[in-house]
Protein backbone atom coordinates (compact mmCIF):
# COMPACT_ATOMS: atom_id res chain seq x y z
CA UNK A 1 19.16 2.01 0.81
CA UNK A 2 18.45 -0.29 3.99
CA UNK A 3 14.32 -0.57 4.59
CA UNK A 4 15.15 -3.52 7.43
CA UNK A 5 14.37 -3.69 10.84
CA UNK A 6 11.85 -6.38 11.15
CA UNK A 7 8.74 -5.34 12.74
CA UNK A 8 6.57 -7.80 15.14
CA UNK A 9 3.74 -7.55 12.66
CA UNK A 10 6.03 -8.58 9.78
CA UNK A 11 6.84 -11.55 12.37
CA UNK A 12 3.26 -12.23 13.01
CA UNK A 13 3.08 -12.31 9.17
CA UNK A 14 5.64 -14.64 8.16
CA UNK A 15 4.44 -17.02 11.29
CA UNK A 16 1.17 -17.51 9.35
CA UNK A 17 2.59 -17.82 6.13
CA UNK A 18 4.81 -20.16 6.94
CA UNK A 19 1.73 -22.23 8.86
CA UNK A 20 -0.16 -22.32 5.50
CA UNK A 21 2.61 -23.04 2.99
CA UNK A 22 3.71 -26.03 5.06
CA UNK A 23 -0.05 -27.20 5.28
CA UNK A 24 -0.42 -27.16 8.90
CA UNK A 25 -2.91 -24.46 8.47
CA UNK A 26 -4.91 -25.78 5.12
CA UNK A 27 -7.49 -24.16 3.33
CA UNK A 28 -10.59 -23.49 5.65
CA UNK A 29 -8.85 -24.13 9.14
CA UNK A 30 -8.96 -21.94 11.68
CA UNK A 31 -5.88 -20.20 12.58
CA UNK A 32 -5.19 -19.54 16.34
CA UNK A 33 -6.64 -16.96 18.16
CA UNK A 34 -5.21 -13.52 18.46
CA UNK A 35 -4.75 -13.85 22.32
CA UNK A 36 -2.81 -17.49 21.14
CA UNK A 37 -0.83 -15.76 18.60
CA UNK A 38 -0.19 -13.08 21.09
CA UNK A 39 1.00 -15.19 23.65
CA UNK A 40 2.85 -17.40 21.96
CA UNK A 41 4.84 -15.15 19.68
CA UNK A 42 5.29 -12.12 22.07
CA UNK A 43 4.15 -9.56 20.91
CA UNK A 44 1.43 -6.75 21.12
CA UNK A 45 -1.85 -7.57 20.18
CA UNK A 46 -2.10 -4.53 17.74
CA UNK A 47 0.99 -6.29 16.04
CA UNK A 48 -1.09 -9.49 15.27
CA UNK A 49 -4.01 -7.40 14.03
CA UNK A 50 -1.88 -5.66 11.54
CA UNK A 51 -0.54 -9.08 10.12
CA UNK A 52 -3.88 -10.85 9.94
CA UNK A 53 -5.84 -7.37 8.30
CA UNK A 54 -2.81 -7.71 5.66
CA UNK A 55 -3.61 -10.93 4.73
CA UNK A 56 -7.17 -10.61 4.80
CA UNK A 57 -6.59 -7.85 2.21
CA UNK A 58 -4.54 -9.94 0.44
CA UNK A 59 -7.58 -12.71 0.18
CA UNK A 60 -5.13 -15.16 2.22
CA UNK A 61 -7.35 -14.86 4.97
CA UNK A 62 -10.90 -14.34 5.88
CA UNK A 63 -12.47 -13.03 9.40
CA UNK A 64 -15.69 -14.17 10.35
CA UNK A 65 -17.53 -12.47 13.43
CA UNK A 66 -18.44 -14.13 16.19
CA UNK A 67 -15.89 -17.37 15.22
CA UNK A 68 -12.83 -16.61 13.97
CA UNK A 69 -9.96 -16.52 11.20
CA UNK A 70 -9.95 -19.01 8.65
CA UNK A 71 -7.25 -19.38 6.01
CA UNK A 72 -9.05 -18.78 2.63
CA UNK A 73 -8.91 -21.18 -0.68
CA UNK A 74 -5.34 -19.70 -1.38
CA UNK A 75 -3.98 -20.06 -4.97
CA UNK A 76 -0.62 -20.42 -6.25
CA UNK A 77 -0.50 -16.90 -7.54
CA UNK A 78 -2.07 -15.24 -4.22
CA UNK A 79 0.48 -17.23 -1.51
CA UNK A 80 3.55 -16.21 -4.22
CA UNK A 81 2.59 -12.32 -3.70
CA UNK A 82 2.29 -12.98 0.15
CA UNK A 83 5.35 -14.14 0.05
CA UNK A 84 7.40 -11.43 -1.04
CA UNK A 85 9.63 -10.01 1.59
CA UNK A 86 7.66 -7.14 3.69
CA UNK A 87 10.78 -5.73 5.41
CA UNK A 88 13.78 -5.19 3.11
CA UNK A 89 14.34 -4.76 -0.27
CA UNK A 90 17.37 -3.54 -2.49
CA UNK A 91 17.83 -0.15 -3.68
CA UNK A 92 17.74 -1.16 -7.30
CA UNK A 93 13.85 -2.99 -6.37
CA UNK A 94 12.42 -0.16 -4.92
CA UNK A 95 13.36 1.98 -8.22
CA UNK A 96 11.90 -0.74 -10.44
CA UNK A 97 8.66 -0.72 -7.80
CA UNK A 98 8.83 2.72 -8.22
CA UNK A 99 9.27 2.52 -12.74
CA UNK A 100 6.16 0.18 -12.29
CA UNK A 101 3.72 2.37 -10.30
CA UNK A 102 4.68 4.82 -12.65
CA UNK A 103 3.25 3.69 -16.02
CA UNK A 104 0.48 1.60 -13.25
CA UNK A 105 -0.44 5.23 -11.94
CA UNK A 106 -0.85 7.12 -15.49
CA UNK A 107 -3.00 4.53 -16.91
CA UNK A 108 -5.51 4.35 -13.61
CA UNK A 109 -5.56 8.25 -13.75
CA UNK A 110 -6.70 7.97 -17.48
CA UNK A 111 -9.18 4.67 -17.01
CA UNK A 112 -10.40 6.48 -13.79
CA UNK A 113 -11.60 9.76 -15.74
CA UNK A 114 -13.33 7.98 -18.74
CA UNK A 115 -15.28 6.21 -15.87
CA UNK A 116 -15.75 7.75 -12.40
CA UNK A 117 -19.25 9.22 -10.95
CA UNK A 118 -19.28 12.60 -9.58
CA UNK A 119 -19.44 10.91 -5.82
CA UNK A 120 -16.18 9.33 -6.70
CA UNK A 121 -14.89 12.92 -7.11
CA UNK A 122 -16.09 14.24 -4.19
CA UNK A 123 -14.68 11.12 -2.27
CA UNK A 124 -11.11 11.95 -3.40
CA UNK A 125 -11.86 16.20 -2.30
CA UNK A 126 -12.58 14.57 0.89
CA UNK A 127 -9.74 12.78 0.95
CA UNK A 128 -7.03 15.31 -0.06
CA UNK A 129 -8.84 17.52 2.88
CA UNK A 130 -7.36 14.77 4.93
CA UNK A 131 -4.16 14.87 3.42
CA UNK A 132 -4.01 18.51 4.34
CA UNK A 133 -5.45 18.00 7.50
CA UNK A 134 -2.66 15.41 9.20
CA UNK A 135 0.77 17.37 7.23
CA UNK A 136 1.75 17.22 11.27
CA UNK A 137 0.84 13.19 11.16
CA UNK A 138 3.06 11.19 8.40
CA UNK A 139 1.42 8.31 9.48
CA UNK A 140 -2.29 9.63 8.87
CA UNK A 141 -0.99 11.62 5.74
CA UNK A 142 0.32 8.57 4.53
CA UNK A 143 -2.67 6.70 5.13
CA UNK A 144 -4.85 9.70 3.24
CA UNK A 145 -2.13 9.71 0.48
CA UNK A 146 -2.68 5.83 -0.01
CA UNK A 147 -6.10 5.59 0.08
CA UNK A 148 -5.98 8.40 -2.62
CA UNK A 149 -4.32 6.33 -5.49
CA UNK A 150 -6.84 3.23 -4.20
CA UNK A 151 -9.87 5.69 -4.87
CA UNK A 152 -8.66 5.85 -7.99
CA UNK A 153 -7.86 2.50 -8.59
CA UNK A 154 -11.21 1.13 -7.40
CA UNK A 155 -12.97 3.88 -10.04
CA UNK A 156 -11.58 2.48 -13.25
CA UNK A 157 -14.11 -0.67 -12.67
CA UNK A 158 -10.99 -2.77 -13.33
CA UNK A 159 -10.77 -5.99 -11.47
CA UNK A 160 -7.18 -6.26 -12.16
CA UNK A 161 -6.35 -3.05 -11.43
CA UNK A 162 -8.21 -2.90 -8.08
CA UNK A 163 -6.56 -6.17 -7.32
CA UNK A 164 -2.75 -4.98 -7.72
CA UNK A 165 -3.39 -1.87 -6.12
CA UNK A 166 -4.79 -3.68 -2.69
CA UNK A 167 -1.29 -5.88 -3.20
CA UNK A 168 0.66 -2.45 -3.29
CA UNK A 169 -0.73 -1.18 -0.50
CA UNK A 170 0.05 -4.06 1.72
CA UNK A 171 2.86 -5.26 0.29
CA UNK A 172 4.84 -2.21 0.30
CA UNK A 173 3.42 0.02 3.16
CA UNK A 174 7.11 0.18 4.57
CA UNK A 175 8.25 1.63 1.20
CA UNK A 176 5.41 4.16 1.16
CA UNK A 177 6.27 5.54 4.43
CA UNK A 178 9.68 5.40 3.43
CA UNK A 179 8.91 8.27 1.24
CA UNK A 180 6.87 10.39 3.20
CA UNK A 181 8.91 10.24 6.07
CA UNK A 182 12.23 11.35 4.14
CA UNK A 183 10.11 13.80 1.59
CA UNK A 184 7.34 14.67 3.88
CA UNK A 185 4.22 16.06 2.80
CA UNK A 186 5.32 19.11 0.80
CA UNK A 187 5.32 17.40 -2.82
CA UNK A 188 2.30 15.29 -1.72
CA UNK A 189 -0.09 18.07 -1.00
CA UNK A 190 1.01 20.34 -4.01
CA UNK A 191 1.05 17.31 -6.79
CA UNK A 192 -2.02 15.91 -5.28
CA UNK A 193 -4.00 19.29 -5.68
CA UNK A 194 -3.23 19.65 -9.62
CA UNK A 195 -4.02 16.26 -10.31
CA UNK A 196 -7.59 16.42 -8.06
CA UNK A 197 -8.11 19.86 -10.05
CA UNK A 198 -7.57 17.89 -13.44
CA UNK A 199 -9.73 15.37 -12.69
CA UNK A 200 -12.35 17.40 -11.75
CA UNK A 201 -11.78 19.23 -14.85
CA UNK A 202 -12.12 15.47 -16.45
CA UNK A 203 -8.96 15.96 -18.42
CA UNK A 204 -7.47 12.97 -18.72
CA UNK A 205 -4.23 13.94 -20.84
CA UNK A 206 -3.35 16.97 -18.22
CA UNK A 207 -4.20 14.51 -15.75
CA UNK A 208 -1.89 11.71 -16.46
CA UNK A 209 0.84 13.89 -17.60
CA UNK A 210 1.09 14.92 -13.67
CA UNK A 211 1.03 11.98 -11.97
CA UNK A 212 3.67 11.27 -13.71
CA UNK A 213 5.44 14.25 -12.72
CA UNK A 214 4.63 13.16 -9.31
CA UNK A 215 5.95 9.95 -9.24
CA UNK A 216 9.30 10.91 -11.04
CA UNK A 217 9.18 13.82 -8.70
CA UNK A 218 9.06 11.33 -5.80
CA UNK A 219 11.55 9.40 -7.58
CA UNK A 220 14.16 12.06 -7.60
CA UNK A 221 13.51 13.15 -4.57
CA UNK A 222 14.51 9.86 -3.39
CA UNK A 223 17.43 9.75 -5.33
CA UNK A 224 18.95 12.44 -3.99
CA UNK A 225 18.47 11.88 -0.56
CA UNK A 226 20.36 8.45 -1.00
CA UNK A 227 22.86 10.29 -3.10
CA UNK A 228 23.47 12.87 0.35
CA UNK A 229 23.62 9.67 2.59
CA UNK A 230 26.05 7.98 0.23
CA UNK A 231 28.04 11.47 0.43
CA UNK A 232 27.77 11.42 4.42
CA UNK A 233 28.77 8.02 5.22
């Protein structure tokens, strides 16, 4: 499995990174400009937006209006998740990503169940119409399937969870579309469905017993595409 191909965003990314761990850029400096960073590094300026909106996810960062983009109070534990290769990892990571986010999944489901408000609900309707809206668009279906699990994630109340989950997203976006762009939206729209009908149901054991029949599903899929490439090469 080969997920390499550096992007100029992942570029734009490790540039900062690399300014902050070697203290050029210390806690509450400004960083450069985007037109700077732009200039400088060579590349678009939708490329620098997409590294510094990662890292302002990922708390390394912080955007204020009218001035500019300061590096935040960054912890040990925060700079050690940022810096976690964006562009390539191993075959064998991505299936023990993929083991993770599958007990991680099943026990947001549950937490998410036992806790959500009816508007929560009705967010995540709105947001499967999306996914079934953009099947032509990976790239918006991914972004509706994504902001799914985070809908969940944000309803369990649980800091921790709500935390790893805005990691996952940014950390692994490459893997994500990874998926969707060799399984496309097929098993996304039909595993999504059941699990919004459970949870509207509010059963938590049906629930959780699906996504994890998604994510294995996902995880098999995957396997055998690699399995096919391994056959073709």
């Amino acid at each position: 499995m080969q997920i390499t191909n550096q992007k100029p965003a992942d570029l734009v990314y490790e540039f900062i990174l690399d300014k902050i761990q070697s203290g050029q850029w210390p806690p509450n400096s400004r960083i450069w400009t985007e037109n700077k960073l732009t200039d400088e590094l060579k590349v678009s300026r939708v490329a620098v937006r997409d590294a510094i909106q990662k890292l302002s996810a990922m708390s390394v960062l912080r955007k204020v209006q009218g001035s500019g983009t300061y590096v935040e109070g960054v912890d040990i534990h925060t700079l050690t998740w940022a810096l976690l290769p964006v562009a390539s990892i191993s075959e064998e990571d991505f299936f023990n990503i993929m083991e993770f986010r599958l007990n991680f999944e099943v026990g947001n489901i549950t937490m998410f169940i036992n806790r959500c408000t009816d508007a929560e609900i009705e967010l995540l309707e709105e947001n499967y119409r999306h996914m079934v809206e953009h099947q032509d668009s990976l790239e918006m279906f991914y972004q509706a399937d994504s902001e799914f699990h985070h809908i969940i994630a944000k309803g369990t109340r649980n800091f921790f969870v709500i935390r790893i989950s805005e990691l996952w997203t940014n950390l692994f976006i490459e893997q994500h579309k990874r998926i969707r762009y060799t399984l496309g939206p097929k098993i996304g729209v039909e595993d999504h469905a059941l699990l919004l009908r459970y949870i509207k149901e509010r059963d938590a054991e049906l629930a959780a017993l699906h996504m994890r029949r998604h994510i294995k599903r996902i995880m098999d899929g995957m396997k055998q595409h690699l399995n096919r490439e391994r056959e073709n090469a």
